[in-house]
Protein backbone atom coordinates (compact mmCIF):
# COMPACT_ATOMS: atom_id res chain seq x y z
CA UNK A 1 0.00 0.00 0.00
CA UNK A 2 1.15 3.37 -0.75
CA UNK A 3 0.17 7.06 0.53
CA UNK A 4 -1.85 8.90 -2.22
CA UNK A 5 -3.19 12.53 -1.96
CA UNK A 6 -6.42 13.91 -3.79
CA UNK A 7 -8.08 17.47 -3.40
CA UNK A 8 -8.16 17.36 0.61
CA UNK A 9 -8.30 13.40 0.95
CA UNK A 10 -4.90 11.34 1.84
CA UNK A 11 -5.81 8.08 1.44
CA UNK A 12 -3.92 4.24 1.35
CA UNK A 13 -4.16 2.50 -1.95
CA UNK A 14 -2.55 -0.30 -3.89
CA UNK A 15 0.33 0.43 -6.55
CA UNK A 16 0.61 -1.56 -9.80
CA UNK A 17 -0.86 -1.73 -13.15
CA UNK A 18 -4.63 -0.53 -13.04
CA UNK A 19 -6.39 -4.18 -13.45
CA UNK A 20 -8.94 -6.21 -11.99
CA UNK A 21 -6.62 -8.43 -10.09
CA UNK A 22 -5.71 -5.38 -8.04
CA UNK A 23 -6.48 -6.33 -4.22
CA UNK A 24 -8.63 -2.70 -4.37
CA UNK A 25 -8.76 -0.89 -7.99
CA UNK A 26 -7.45 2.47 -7.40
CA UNK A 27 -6.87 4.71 -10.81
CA UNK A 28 -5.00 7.84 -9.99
CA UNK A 29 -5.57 9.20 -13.93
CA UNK A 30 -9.67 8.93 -12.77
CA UNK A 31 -8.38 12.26 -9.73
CA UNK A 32 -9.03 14.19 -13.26
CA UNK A 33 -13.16 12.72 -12.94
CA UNK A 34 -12.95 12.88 -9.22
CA UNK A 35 -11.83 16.66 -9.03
CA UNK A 36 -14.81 17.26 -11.61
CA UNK A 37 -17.23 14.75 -9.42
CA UNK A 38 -16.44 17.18 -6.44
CA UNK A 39 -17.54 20.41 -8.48
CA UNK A 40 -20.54 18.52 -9.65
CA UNK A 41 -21.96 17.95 -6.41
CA UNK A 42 -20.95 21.36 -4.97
CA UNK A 43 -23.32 23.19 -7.52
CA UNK A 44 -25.85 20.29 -7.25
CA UNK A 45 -26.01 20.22 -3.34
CA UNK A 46 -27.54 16.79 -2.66
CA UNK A 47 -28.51 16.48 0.82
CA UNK A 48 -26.58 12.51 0.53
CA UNK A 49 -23.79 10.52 -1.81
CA UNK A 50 -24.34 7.27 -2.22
CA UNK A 51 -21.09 5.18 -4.08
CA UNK A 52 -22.19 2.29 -5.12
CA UNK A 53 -18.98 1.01 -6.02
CA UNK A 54 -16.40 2.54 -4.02
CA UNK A 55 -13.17 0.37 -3.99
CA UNK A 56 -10.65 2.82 -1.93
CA UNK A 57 -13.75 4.91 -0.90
CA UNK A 58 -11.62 7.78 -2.60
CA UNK A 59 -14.25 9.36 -4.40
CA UNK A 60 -17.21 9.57 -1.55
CA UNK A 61 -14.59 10.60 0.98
CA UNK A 62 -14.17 13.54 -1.29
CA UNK A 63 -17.53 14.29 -1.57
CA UNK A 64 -17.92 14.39 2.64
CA UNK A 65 -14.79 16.55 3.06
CA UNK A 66 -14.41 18.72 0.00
CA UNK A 67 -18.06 18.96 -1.16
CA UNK A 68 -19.63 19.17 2.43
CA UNK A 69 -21.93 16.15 2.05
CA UNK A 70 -22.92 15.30 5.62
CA UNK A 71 -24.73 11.71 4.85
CA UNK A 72 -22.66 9.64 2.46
CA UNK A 73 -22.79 5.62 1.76
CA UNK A 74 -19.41 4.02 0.65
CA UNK A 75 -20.04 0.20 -0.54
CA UNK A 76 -17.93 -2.90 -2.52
CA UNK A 77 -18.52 -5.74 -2.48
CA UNK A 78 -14.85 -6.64 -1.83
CA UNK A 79 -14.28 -6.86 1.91
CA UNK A 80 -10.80 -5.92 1.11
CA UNK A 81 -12.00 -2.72 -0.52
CA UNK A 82 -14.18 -1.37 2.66
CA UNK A 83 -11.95 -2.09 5.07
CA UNK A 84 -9.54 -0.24 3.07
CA UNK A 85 -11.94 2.46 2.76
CA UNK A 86 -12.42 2.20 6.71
CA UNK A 87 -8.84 2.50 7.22
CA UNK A 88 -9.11 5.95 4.86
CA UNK A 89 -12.49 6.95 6.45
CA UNK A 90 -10.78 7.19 9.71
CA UNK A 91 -7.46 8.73 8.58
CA UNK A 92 -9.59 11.49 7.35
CA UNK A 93 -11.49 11.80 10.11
CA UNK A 94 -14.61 10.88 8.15
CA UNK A 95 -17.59 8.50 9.13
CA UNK A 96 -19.20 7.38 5.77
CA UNK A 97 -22.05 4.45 6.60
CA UNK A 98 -20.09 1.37 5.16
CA UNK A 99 -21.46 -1.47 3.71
CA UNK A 100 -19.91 -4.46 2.16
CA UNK A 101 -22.43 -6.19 -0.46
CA UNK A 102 -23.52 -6.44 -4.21
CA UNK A 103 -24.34 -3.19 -5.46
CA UNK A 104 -28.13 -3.94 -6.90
CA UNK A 105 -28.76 -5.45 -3.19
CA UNK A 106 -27.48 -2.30 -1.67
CA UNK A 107 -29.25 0.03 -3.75
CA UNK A 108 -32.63 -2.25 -3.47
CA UNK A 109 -32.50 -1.89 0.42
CA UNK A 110 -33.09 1.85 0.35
CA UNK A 111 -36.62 3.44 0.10
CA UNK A 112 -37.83 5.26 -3.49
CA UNK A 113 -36.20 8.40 -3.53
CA UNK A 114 -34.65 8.14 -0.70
CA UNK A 115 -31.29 9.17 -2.11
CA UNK A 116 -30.42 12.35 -4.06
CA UNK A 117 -27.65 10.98 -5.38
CA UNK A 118 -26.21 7.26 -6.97
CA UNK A 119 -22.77 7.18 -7.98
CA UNK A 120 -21.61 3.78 -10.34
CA UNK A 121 -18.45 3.95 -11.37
CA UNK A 122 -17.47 0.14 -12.83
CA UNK A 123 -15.02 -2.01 -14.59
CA UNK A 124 -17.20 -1.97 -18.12
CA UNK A 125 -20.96 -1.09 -18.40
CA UNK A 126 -23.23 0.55 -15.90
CA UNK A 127 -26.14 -0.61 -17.23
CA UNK A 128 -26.54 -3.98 -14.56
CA UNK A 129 -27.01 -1.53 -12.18
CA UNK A 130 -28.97 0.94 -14.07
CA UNK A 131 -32.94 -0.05 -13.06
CA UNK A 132 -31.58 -0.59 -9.18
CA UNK A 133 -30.40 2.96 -9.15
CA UNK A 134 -33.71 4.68 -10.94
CA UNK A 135 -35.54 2.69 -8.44
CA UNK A 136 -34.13 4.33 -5.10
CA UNK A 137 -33.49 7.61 -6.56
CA UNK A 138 -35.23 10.72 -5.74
CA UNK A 139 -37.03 11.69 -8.46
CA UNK A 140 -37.67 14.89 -7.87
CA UNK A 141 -34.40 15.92 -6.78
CA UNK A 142 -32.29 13.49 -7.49
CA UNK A 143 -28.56 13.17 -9.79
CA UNK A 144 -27.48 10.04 -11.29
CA UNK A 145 -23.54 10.10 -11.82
CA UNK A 146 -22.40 7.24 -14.45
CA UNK A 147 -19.64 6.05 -16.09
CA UNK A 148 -18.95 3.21 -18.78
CA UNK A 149 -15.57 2.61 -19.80
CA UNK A 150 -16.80 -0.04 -22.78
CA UNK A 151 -15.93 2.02 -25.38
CA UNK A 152 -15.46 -0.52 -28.09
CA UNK A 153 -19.30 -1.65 -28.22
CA UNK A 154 -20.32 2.13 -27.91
CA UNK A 155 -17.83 3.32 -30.43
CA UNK A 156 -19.02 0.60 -33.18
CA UNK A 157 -16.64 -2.02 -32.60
CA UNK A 158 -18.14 -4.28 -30.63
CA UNK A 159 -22.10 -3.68 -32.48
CA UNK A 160 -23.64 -6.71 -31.46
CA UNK A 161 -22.40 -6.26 -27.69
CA UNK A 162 -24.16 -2.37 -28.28
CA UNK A 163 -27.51 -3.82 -29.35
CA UNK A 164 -27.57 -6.63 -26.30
CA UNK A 165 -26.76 -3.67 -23.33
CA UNK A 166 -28.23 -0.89 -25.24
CA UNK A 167 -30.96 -1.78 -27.19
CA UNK A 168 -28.96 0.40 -30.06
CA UNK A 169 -26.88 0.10 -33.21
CA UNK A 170 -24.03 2.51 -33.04
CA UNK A 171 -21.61 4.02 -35.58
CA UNK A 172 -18.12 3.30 -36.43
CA UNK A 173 -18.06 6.79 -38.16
CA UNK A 174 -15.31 9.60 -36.86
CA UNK A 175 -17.51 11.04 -34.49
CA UNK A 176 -18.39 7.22 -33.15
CA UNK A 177 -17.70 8.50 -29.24
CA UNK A 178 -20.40 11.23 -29.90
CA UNK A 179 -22.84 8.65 -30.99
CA UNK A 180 -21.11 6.53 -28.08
CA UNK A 181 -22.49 9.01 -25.74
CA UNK A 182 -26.03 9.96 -27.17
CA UNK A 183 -26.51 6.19 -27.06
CA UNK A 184 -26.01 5.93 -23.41
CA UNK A 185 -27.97 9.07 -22.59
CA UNK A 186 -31.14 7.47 -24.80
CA UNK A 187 -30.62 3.83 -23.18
CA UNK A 188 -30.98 6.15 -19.29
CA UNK A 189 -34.17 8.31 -20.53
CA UNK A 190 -35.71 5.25 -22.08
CA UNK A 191 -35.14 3.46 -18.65
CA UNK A 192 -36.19 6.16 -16.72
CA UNK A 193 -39.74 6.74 -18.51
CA UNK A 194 -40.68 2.87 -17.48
CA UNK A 195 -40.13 4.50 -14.10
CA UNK A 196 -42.32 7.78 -14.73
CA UNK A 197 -39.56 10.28 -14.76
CA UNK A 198 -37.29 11.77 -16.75
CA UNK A 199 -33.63 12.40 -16.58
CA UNK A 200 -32.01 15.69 -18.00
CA UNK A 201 -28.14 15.76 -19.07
CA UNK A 202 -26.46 18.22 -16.85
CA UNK A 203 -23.18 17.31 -17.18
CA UNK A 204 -21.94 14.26 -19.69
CA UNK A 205 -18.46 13.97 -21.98
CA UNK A 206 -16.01 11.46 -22.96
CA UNK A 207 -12.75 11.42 -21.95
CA UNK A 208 -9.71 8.99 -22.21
CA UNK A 209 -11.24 5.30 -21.97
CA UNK A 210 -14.75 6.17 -20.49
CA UNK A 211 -17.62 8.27 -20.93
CA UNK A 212 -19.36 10.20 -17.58
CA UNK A 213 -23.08 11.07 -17.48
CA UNK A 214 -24.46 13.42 -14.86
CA UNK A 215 -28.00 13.21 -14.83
CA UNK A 216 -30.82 15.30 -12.89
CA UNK A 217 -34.31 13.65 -12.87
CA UNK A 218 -38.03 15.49 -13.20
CA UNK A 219 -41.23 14.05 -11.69
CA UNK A 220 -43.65 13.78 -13.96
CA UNK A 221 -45.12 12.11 -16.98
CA UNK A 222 -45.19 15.56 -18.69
CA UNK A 223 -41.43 15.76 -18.16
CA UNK A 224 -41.10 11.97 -19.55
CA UNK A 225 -43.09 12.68 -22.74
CA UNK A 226 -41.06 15.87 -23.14
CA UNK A 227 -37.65 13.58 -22.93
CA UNK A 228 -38.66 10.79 -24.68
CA UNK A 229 -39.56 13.47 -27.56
CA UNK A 230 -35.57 13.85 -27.76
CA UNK A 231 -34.91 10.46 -28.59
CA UNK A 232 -34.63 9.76 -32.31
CA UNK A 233 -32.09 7.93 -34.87
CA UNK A 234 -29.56 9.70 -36.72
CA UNK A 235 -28.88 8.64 -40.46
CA UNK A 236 -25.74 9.25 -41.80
CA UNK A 237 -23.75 9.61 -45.64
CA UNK A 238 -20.45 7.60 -45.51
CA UNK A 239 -19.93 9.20 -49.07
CA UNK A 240 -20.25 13.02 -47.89
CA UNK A 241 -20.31 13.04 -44.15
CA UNK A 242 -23.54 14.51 -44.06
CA UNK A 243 -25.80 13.86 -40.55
CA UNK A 244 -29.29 13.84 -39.55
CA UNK A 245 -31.95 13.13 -36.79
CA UNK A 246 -35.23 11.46 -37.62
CA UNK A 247 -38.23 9.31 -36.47
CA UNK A 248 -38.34 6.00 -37.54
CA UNK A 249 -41.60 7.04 -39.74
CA UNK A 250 -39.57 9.77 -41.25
CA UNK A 251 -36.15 8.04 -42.27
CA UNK A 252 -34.87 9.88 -46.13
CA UNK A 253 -34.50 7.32 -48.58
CA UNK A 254 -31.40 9.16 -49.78
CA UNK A 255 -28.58 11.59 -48.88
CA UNK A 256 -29.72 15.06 -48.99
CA UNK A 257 -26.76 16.29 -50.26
CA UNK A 258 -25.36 13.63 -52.80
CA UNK A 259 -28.31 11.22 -53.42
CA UNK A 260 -26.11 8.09 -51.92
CA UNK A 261 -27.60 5.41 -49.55
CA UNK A 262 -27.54 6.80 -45.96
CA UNK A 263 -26.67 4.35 -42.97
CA UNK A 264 -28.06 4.94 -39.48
CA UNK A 265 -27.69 4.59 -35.73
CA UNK A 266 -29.59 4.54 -32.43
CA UNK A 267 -31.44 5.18 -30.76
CA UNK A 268 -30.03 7.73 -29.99
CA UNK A 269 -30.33 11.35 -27.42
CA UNK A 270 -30.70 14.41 -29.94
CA UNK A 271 -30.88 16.78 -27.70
CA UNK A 272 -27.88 19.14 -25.66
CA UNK A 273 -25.82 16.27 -23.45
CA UNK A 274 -25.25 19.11 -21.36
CA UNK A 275 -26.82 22.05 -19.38
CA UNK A 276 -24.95 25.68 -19.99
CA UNK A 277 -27.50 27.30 -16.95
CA UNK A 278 -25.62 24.33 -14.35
CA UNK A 279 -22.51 24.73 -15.64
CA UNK A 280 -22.23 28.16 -14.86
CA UNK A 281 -22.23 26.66 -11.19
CA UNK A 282 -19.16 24.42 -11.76
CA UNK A 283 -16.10 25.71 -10.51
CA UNK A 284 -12.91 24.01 -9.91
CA UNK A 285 -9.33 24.81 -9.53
CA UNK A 286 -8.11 22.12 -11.93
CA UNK A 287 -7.51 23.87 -15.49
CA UNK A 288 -8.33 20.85 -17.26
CA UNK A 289 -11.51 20.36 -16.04
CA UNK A 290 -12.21 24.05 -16.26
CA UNK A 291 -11.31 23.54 -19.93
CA UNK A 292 -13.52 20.50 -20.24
CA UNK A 293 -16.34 22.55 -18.60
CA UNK A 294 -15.94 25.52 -21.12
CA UNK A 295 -15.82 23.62 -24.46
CA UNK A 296 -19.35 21.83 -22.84
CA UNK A 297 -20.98 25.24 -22.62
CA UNK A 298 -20.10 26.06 -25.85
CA UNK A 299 -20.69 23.72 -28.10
CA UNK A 300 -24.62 23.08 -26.72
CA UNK A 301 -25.69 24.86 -29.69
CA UNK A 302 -25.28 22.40 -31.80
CA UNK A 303 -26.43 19.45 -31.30
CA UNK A 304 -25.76 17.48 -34.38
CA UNK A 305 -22.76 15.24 -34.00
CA UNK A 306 -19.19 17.20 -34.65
CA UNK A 307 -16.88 16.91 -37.66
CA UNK A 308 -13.77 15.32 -37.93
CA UNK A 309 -11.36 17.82 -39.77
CA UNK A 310 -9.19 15.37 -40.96
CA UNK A 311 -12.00 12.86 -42.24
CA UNK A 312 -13.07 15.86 -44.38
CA UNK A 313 -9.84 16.50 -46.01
CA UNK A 314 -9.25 13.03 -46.87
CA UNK A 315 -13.40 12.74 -48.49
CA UNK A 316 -12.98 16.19 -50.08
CA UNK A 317 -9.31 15.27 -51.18
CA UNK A 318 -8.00 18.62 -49.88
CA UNK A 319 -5.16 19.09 -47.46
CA UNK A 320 -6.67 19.92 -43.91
CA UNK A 321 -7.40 23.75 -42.81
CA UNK A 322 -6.62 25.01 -39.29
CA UNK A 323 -9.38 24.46 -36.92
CA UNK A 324 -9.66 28.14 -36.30
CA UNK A 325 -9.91 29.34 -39.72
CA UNK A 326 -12.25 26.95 -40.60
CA UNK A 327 -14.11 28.36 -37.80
CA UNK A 328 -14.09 31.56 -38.36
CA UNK A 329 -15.16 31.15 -41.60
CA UNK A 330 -17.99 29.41 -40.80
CA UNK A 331 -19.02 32.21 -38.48
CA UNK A 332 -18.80 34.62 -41.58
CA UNK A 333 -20.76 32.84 -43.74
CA UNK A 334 -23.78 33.35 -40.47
CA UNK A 335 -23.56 29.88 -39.35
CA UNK A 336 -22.94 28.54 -36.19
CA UNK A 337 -19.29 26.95 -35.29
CA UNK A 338 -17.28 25.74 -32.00
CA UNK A 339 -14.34 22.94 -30.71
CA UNK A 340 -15.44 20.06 -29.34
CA UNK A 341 -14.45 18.23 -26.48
CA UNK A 342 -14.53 15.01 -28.08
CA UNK A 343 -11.57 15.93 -30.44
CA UNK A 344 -8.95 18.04 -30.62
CA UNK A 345 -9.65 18.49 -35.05
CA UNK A 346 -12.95 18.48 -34.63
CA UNK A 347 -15.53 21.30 -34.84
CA UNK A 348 -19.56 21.23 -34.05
CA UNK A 349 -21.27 23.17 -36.61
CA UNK A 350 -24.72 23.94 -37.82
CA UNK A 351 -23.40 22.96 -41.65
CA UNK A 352 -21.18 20.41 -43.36
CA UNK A 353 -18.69 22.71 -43.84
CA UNK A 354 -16.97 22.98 -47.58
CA UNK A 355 -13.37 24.14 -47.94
């Protein structure tokens, strides 16, 4: 065991390669999710944490000491992993209620709505623990934090594996992780609604090997209808890199812009994955997630999936523009443009954009 520090938190936690067979995962590149996690719930202000699966118990420490959460729930079901995060809780000072057991029997044992906010944070998909966590959350106040790391079934790779955990046919396209991420968003709103609430993206991006959702729920089948509304397929042009959302009764027979066949995806969330009003309230000291943050707000005004600058050049066999000119440009010509978070050559615009 080795001494780690995060935020305010110093903490005991296995070194070695970041596997399964660690005796208690522990990924210091996540402190980048965790320092973001902590400004989540500081604009949110639930009145408890709940992390489902908490291995070190680094990230629901954090919330109690940095994000002034007074009831918080740490549980593995490792028995390694809580009395590790036992050993932390105390070394902090902190007294999270600790549980050791399977995380759908943990999250079963609490009331309907009693908690305002469910944490899952897994090896792979989140989905297993998905309907557990709509059924004791509070849904009127309530904030579902998610992450998958199983990028290769999102992303198109794995499509089969997509269609068994997500009831969707994704898009091996260059903007896959976008689709990756609308996916996941429509797979939680279409769960939700058998529930009789909806969820609203606050807060959800991909980064490095995993996507994060931050979900708020509504009461109400009003609210449901209204978010099942944004849940639609998106057909695509592999020829010209055009993009579209549609209803299933409304599919084009054709490419708009070149007449070829058009392939599709979903379903899928067509709506913003992210809430500019709430993340006005996010403030951290770490520059990359103030970055991450930024690039969010902006880019909500588009909500058609981004374009890969260097996919363009190769269709349009020209050699590749900066990202800013072909911005500003854009902008001249009265159309909407901004950077993405989801690439570093891509741009999110209203347009296929020609050059």
């Amino acid at each position: 065991m080795k001494t780690f520090k995060e935020g305010q938190v110093d903490f005991y936690a296995p070194e070695g390669d970041i596997t399964k067979k660690l005796a208690v995962f522990y990924n210091p590149v996540m402190s980048f999710d965790r320092d973001l996690t902590v400004a989540v719930l500081k604009a949110f202000k639930p009145k408890n944490y709940c992390d489902a699966l908490a291995a070190s118990g680094i990230r629901g420490l954090r919330a109690a000491k940095e994000a002034g959460i007074k009831e918080v729930y740490i549980n593995d079901l490792n028995p390694s992993a809580i009395r590790l995060a036992e050993k932390n809780s105390k070394k902090n000072k902190l007294k999270p209620k600790l549980s050791n057991c399977e995380a759908n029997f943990m999250l079963r044992d609490f009331d309907a709505g009693e908690l305002e906010c469910i944490d899952i944070d897994p090896f792979g998909p989140f989905i297993p623990f998905l309907d557990s966590a709509l059924s004791a959350i509070n849904s009127r106040h309530g904030l579902l934090c998610l992450t998958a790391t199983d990028t290769a079934p999102l992303c198109g790779v794995a499509a089969k594996a997509c269609q068994r955990r997500y009831g969707a046919k994704p898009a091996r396209t260059s903007y896959a992780k976008e689709v990756g991420l609308r996916i996941l968003i429509s797979a939680c709103a279409r769960s939700a609604a058998r529930h009789d609430f909806a969820v609203r993206p606050l807060l959800c991006y991909n980064h490095r090997h995993y996507f994060r959702l931050y979900l708020e729920t509504k009461y109400g089948l009003g609210a449901s209808h209204d978010m099942l509304d944004k849940i639609e397929y998106l057909q695509y042009c592999r020829e010209c890199d055009w993009r579209g959302y549609a209803r299933v009764n409304a599919f084009e027979d054709a490419c708009p812009n070149c007449k070829n066949k058009l392939d599709w995806a979903g379903p899928v969330w067509s709506g913003k994955f992210a809430d500019a009003g709430f993340l006005k309230k996010v403030k951290t000291g770490n520059k990359d997630v103030t970055r991450l943050v930024e690039l969010l707000k902006a880019e909500q005004d588009v909500t058609l999936p981004f374009y890969e600058i260097s996919h363009l050049s190769k269709l349009y066999k020209k050699s590749m523009p900066r990202k800013a000119e072909l911005i500003k440009k854009l902008r001249a010509s009265g159309k909407k443009a901004y950077e993405t978070h989801f690439s570093g050559t891509g741009i999110r615009s209203e347009r296929l954009p020609r050059f």
